[in-house]
Each structure stands twice: as structure tokens, then as C-alpha cells.
Protein backbone atom coordinates (compact mmCIF):
# COMPACT_ATOMS: atom_id res chain seq x y z
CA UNK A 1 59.09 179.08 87.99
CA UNK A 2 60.82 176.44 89.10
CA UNK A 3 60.49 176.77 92.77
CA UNK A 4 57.15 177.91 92.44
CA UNK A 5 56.31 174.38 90.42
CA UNK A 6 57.61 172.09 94.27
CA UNK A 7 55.74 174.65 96.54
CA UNK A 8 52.66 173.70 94.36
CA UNK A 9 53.13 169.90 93.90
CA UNK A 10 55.60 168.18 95.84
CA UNK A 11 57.73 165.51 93.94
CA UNK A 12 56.61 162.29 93.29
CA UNK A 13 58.79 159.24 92.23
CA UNK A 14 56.76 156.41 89.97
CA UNK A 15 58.36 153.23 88.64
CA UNK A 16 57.06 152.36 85.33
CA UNK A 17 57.45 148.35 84.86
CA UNK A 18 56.94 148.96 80.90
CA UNK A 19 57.66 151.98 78.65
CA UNK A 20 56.36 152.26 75.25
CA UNK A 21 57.51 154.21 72.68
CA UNK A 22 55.80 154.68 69.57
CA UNK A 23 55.50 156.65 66.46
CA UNK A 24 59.22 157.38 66.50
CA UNK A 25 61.32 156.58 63.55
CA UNK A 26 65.35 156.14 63.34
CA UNK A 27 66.76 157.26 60.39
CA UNK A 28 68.05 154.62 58.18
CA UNK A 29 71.48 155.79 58.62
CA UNK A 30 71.67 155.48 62.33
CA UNK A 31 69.86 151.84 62.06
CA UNK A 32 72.15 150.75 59.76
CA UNK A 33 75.40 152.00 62.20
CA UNK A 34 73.53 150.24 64.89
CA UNK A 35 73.22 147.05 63.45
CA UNK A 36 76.59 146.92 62.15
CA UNK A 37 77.71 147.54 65.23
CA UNK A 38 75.92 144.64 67.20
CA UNK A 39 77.12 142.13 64.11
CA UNK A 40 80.69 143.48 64.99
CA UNK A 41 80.18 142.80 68.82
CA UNK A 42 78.75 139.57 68.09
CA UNK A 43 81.56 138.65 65.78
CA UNK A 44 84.18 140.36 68.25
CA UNK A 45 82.28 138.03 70.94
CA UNK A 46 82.52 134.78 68.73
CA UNK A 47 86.28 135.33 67.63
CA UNK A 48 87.08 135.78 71.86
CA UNK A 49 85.64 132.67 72.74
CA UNK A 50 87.21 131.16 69.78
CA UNK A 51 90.71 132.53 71.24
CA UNK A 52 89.88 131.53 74.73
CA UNK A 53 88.87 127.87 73.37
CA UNK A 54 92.18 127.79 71.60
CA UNK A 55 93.77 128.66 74.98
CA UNK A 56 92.10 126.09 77.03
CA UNK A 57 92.95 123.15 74.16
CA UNK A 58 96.50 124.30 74.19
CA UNK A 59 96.79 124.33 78.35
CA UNK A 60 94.91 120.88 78.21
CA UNK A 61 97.11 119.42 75.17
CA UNK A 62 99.70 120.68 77.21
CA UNK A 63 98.32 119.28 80.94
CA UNK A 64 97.78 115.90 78.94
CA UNK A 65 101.66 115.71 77.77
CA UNK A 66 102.56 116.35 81.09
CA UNK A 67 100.56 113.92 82.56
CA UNK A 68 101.68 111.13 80.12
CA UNK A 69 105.23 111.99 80.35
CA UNK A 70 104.91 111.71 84.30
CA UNK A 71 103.19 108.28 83.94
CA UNK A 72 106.03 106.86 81.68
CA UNK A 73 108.55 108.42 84.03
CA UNK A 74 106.83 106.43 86.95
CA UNK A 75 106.53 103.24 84.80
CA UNK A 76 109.95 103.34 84.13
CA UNK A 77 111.08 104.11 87.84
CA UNK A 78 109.25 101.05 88.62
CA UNK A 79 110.16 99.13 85.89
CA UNK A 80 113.98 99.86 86.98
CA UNK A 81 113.17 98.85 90.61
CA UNK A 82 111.66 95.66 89.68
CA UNK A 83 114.50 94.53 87.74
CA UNK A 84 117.06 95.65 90.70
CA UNK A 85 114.72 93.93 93.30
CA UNK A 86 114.75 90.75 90.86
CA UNK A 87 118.62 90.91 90.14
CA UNK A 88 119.00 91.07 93.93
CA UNK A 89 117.17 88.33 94.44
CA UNK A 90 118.89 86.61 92.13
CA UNK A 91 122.28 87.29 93.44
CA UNK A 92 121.14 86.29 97.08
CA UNK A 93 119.51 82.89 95.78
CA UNK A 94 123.07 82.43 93.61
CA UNK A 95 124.85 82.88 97.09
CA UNK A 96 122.69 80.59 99.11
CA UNK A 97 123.04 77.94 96.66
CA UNK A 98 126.94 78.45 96.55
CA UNK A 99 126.90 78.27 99.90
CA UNK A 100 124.63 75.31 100.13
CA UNK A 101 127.38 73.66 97.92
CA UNK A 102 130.11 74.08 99.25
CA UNK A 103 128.67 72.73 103.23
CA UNK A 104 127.24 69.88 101.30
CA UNK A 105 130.95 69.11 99.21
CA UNK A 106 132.32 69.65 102.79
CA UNK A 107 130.44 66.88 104.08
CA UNK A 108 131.18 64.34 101.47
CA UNK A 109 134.75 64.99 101.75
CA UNK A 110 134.57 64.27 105.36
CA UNK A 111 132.19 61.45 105.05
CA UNK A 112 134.36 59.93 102.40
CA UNK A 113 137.76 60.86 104.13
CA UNK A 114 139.09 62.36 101.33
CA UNK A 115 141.51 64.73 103.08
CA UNK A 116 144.32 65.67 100.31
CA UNK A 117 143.91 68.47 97.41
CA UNK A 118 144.05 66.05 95.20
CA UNK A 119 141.25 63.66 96.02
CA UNK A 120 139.03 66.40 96.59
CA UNK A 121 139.86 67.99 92.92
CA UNK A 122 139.06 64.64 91.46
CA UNK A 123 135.77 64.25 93.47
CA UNK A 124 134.82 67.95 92.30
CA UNK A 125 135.33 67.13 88.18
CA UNK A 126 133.07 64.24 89.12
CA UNK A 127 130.76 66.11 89.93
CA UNK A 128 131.36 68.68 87.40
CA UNK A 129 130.54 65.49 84.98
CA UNK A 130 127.81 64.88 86.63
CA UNK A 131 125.70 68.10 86.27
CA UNK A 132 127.29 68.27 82.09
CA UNK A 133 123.66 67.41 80.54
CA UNK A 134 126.31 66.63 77.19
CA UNK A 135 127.63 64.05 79.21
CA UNK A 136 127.03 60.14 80.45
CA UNK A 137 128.91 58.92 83.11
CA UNK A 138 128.05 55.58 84.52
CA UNK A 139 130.34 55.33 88.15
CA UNK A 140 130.16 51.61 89.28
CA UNK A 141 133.34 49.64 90.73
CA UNK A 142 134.71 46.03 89.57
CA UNK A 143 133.81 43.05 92.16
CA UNK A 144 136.27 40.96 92.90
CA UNK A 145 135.80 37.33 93.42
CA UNK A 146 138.13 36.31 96.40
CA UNK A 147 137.88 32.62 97.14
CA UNK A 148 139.86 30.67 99.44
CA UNK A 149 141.75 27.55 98.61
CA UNK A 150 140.48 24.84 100.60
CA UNK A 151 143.10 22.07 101.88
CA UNK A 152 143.49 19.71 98.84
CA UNK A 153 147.06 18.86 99.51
């Protein structure tokens, strides 16, 4: 019957956009299994996002510690670095100075002939006097009034 149903009307495919279906009932039971099984997806769907919130605030608490530990790491780096460069510069300025010293003591010992050890040690704790804020020294010399004795005799 079968085959004798396509020889008489070939097959023809319809899309319905809208099916209704009415006068059927579901019994109470099956309703009931039905719902509580949607309320358990939804709740099943609710506690997964939940988890996968939880598991994006840990990886982001976690993203944000590394981040702040990097930064301190870097502000530290350059923290160091700044204090080397200024130390350096220190050290350099110390030397030109000392340097600067020591040509400008040269030149006062030559431009006050003062060629023995000794004259140059007492020059230097003169001028280690000198810079002593604790200290006045007042360096001046005693004039001498030479006169010469006229012919009286």
C-alpha cells in the first residue's frame, strides 16, 4: 500500500513557519519532572557562571599581584640606579675637587717659595684653620718702624 500511495501522489515537502498544538494535556507528573528539570538547569547554569566568575577574579587578583610586584621590582631597580648614578657622581665631583686642591696648594707653594716639608706642612694646618667654621684666625704680620739716624754728631 505503500508503493501504491507515491505512484498515486508524488511526495511533497511543506515548511510550516508555525505549528499549533492544541487540546493536548501533559500529565501533571511529567510537567512537574519537566519543570524541575529546567529549575535544575537554570540553577546548574547560575552555579557555572558563578564558578567561572570565581575563576576570572582569582586569575585577575592574581594578574594584579603580579603586576604590582613587577612595578615595585622596577621602582626599586631604578631607585638603586639612581643612588649609584648619584654616589658616582659624587665620587667624581670629590676627585675633581681633590684634584683642584692640590694644583691650586701647588701653586701657592711655588708662588710663595716654600720649598721644604716643613713650610709646606705649616702652610697646609693654615689652611686646615682656615676652613674649621669652630675656629677664628686673624693672619696679619707686625710692621716695623725702621728709621734712620740722621747725622747729629
Amino acid at each position: 500500500m505503500h508503493n501504491a500511495l507515491k505512484e498515486i501522489a508524488p511526495p511533497l515537502f511543506v515548511t510550516f513557519p508555525y505549528f499549533y498544538i492544541t487540546g493536548m494535556q501533559i500529565a501533571p507528573t511529567v510537567a512537574a519532572k519537566q519543570l524541575q528539570t529546567a529549575i535544575q538547569n537554570e540553577i546548574n547554569a547560575k552555579q557555572l557562571f558563578e564558578n567561572q566568575a570565581a575563576e576570572v577574579r582569582r586569575v585577575t587578583d592574581t594578574l594584579v599581584n603580579e603586576l604590582n610586584n613587577n612595578a615595585t621590582a622596577i621602582r626599586q631597580r631604578a631607585l638603586a640606579q639612581a643612588d649609584a648614578a648619584v654616589r658616582e657622581a659624587a665620587a667624581e665631583a670629590q676627585q675633581i675637587v681633590d684634584e683642584a686642591r692640590i694644583t691650586a696648594a701647588e701653586k701657592v707653594f711655588a708662588a710663595l717659595n716654600l720649598t721644604t716639608p716643613q713650610q709646606r706642612q705649616q702652610i697646609d694646618y693654615m689652611f686646615g684653620l682656615i676652613k674649621r667654621k669652630d675656629v677664628r684666625l686673624r693672619l696679619g704680620y707686625q710692621p716695623q718702624i725702621v728709621s734712620v739716624a740722621s747725622g747729629t754728631n
